[in-house]
C-alpha atoms as a PDB file:
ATOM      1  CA  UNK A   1       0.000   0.000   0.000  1.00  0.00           C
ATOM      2  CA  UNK A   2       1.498   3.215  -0.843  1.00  0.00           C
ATOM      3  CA  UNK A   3       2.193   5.952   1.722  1.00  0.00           C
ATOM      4  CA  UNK A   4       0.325   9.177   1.134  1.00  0.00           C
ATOM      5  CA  UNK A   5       1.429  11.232   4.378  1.00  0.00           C
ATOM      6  CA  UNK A   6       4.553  12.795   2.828  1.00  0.00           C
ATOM      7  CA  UNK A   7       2.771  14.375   0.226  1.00  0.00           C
ATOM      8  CA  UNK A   8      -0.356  15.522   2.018  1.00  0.00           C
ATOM      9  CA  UNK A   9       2.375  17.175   4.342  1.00  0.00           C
ATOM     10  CA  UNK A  10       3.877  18.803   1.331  1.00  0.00           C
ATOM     11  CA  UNK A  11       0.538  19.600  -0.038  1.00  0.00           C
ATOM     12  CA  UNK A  12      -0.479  21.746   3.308  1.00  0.00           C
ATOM     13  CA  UNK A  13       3.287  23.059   3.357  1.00  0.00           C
ATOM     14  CA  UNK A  14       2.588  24.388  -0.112  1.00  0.00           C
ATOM     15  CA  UNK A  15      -0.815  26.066   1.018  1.00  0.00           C
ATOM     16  CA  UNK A  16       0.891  27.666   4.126  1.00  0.00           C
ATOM     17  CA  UNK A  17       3.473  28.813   2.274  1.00  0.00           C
ATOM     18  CA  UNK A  18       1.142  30.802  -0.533  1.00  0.00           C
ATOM     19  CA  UNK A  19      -1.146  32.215   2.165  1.00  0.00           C
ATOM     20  CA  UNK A  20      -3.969  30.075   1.796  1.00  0.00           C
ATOM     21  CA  UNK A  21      -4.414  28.338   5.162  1.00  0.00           C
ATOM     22  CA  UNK A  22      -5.352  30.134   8.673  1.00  0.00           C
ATOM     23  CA  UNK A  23      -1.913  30.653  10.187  1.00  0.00           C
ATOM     24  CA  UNK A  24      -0.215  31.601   7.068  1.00  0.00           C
ATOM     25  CA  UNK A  25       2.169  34.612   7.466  1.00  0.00           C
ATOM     26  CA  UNK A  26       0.424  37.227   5.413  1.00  0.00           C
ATOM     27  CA  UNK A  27       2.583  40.551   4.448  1.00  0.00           C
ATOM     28  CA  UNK A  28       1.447  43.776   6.489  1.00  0.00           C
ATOM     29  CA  UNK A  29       1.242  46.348   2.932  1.00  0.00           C
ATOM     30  CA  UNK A  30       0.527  50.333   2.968  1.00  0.00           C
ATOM     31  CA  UNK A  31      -1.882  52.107   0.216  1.00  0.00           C
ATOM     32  CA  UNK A  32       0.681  54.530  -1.332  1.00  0.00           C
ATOM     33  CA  UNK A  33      -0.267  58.023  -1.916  1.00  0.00           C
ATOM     34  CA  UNK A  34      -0.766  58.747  -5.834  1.00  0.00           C
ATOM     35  CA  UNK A  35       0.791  62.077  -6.796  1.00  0.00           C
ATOM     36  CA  UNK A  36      -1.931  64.700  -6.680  1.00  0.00           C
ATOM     37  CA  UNK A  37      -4.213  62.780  -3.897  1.00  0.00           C
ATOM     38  CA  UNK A  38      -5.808  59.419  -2.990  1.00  0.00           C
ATOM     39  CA  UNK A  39      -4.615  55.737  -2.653  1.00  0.00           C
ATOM     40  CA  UNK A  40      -5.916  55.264  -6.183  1.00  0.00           C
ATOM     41  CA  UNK A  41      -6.699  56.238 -10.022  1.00  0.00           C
ATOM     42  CA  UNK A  42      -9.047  55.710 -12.449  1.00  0.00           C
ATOM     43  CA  UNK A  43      -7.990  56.709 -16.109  1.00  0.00           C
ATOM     44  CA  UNK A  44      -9.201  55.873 -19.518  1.00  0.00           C
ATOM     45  CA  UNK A  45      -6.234  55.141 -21.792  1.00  0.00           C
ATOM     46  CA  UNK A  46      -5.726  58.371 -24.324  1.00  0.00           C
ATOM     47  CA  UNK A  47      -4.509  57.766 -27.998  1.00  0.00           C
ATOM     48  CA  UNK A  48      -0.561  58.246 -27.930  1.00  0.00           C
ATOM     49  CA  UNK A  49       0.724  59.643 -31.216  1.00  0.00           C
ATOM     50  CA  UNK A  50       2.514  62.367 -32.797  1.00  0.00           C
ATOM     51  CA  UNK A  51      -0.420  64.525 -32.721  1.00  0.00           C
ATOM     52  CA  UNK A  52      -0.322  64.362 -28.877  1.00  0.00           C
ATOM     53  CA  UNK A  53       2.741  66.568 -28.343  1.00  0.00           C
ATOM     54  CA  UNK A  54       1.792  69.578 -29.773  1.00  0.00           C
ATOM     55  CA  UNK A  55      -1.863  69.328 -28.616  1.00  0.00           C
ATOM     56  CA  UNK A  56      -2.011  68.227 -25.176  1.00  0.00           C
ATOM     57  CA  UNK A  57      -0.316  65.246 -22.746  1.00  0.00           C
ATOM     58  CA  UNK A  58      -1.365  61.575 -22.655  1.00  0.00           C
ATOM     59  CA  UNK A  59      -2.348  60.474 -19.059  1.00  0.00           C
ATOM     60  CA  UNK A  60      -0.590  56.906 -19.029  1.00  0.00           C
ATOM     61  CA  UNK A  61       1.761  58.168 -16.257  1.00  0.00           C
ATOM     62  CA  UNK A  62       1.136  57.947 -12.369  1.00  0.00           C
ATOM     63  CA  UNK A  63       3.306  57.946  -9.821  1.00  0.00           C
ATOM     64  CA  UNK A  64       3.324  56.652  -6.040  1.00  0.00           C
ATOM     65  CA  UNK A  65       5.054  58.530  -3.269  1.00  0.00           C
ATOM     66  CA  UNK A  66       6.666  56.053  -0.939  1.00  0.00           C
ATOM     67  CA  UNK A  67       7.293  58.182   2.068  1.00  0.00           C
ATOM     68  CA  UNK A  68       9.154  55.054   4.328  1.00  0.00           C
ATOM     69  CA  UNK A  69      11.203  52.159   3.630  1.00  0.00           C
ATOM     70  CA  UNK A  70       8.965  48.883   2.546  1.00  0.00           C
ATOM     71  CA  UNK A  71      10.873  45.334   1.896  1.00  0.00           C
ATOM     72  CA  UNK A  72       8.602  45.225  -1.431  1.00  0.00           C
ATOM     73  CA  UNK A  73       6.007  46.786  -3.750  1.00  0.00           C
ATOM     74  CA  UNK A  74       2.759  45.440  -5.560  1.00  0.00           C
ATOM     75  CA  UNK A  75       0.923  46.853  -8.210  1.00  0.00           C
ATOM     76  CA  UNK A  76      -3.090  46.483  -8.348  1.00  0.00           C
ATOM     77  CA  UNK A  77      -4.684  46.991 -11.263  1.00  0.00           C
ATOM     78  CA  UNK A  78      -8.763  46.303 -12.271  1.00  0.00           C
ATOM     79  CA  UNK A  79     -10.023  47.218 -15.453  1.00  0.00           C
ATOM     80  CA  UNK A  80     -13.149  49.269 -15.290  1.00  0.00           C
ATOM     81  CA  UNK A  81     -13.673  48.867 -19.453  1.00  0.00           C
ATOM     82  CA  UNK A  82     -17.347  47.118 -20.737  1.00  0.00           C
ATOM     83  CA  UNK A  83     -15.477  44.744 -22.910  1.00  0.00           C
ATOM     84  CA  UNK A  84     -12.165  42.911 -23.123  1.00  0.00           C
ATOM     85  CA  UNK A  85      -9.251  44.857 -24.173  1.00  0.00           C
ATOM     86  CA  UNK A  86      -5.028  45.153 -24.064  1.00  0.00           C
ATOM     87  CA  UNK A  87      -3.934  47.141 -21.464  1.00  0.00           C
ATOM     88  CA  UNK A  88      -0.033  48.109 -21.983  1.00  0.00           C
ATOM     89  CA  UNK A  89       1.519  48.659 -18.741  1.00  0.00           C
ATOM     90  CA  UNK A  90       4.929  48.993 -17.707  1.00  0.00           C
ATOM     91  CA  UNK A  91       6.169  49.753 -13.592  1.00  0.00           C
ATOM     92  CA  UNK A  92       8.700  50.876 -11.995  1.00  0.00           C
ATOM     93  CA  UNK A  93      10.321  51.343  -9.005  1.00  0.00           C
ATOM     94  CA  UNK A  94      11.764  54.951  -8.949  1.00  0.00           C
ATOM     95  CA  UNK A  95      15.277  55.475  -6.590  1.00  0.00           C
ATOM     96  CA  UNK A  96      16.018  58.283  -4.294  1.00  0.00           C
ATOM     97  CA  UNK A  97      19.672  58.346  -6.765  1.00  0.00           C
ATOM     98  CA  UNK A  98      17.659  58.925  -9.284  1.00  0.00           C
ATOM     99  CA  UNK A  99      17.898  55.424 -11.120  1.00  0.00           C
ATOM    100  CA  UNK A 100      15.075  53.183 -11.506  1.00  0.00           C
ATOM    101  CA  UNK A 101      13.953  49.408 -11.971  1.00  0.00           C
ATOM    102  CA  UNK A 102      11.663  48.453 -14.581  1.00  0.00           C
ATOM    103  CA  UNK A 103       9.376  45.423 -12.982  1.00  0.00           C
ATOM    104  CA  UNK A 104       6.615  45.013 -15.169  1.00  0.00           C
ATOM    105  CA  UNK A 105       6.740  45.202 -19.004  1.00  0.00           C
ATOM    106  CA  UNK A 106       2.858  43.597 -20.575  1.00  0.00           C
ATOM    107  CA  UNK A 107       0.365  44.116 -22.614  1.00  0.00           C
ATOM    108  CA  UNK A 108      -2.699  42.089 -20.011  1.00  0.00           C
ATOM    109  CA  UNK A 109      -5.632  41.397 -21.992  1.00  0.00           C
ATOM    110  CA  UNK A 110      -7.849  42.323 -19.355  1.00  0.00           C
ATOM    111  CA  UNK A 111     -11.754  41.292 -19.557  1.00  0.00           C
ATOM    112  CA  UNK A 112     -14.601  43.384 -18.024  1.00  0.00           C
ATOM    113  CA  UNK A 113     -14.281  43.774 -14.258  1.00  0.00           C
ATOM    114  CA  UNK A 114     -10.746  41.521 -13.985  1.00  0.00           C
ATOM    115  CA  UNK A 115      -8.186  42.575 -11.070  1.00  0.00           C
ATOM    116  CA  UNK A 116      -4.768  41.574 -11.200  1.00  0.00           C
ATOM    117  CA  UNK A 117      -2.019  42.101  -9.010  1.00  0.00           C
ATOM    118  CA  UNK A 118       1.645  42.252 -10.051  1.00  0.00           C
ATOM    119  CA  UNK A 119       4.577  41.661  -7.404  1.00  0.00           C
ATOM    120  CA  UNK A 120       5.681  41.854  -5.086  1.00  0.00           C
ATOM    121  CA  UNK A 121       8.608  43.614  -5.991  1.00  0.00           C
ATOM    122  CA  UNK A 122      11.856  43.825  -3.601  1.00  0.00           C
ATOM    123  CA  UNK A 123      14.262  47.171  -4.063  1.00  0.00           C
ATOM    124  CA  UNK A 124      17.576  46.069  -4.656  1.00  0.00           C
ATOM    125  CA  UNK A 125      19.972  45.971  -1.908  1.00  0.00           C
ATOM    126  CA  UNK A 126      21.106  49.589  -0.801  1.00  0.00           C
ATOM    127  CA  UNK A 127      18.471  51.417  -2.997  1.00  0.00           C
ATOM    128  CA  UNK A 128      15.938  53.307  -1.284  1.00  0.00           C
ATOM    129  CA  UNK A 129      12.527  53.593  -3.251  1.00  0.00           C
ATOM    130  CA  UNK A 130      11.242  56.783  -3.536  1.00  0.00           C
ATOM    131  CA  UNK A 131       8.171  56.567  -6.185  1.00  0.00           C
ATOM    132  CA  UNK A 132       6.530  53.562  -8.146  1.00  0.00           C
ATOM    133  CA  UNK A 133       5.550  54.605 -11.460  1.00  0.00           C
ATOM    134  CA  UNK A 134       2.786  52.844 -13.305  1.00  0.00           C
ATOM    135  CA  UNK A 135       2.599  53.344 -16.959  1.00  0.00           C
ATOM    136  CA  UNK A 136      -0.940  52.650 -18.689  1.00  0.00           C
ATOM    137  CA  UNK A 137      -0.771  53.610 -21.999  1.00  0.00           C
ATOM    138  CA  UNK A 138      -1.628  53.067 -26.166  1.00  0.00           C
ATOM    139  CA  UNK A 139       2.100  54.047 -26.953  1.00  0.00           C
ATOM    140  CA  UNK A 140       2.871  50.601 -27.349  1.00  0.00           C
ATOM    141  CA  UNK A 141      -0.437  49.366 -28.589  1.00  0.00           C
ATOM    142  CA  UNK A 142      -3.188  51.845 -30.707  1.00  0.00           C
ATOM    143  CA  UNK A 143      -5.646  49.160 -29.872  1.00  0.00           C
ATOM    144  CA  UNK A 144      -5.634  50.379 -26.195  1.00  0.00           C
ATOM    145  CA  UNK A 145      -7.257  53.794 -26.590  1.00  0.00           C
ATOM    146  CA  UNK A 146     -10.584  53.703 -24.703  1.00  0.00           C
ATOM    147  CA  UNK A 147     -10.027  51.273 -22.224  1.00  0.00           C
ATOM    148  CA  UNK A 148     -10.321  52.161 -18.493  1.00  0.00           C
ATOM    149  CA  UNK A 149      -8.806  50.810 -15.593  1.00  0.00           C
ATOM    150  CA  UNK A 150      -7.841  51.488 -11.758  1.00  0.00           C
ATOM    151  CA  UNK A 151      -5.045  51.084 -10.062  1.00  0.00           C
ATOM    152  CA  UNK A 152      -3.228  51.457  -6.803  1.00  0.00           C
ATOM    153  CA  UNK A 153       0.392  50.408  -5.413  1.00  0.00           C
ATOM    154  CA  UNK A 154       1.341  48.572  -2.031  1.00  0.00           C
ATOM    155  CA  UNK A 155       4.348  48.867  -0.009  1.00  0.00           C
ATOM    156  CA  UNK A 156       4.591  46.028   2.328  1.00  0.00           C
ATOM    157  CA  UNK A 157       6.628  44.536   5.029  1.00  0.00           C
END
């Protein structure tokens, strides 16, 4: 008769371990403040093109202050659109040098209503994080224009 304890234990270890039992350590995270107010934005994505510069800005770019040290960073995103779409977006975390760390380069095709959540991210070792910037945009996909979404960051611990 085979033995089936070792791998029910490693079944449970692997549930613990992702957060999905009671008892699991779960990480402690911290809305960040977008810049300009509130722990989140909604935005519909604008057409990107060369008719954009000389006539206005696109609004594919928000950034999150981080105002205290966090061990890593997750970015939340929900499309608000009626119907499926691609959503371009590209993250990153934003250095108090003045360097930064792309983590999240995608085009999600997103349906109605669908959340996803992308980290977490950790700083590298002796950089300090002082903004995440979440790009949303149709510079990378024309197909985009129209959609909306929301999105927020995490810093956790």
């Amino acid at each position: 008769m085979p033995r089936t304890e070792p791998f029910a234990a490693l079944a449970a270890l692997s549930l613990l371990c992702a957060g999905l039992l009671p008892g699991a350590a779960a990480a402690s995270c911290t809305p960040l403040q977008a810049v300009g107010g509130g722990t989140s934005v909604s935005k519909s994505i604008q057409l990107n093109g060369p008719l954009v510069f000389p006539f206005g800005r696109t609004n594919f770019n928000t950034d999150f202050t981080v105002n205290q040290a966090f061990t890593s960073y997750r970015v939340n995103f929900k499309s608000t659109s009626t119907r499926q779409g691609p959503f371009p977006i590209q993250a990153y975390l934003k250095f108090s040098d003045g360097t930064d760390l792309q983590v999240v380069n995608e085009t999600l095709e997103a349906l109605p209503g669908q959340f996803r959540q992308f980290g977490p991210f950790a700083p590298p070792a002796g950089k300090l994080v002082s903004q995440v910037n979440v790009k949303v945009g149709s510079g990378y996909n024309a197909n985009a224009t129209g959609f909306s979404y929301t999105i927020s960051v995490s810093g956790c611990r």
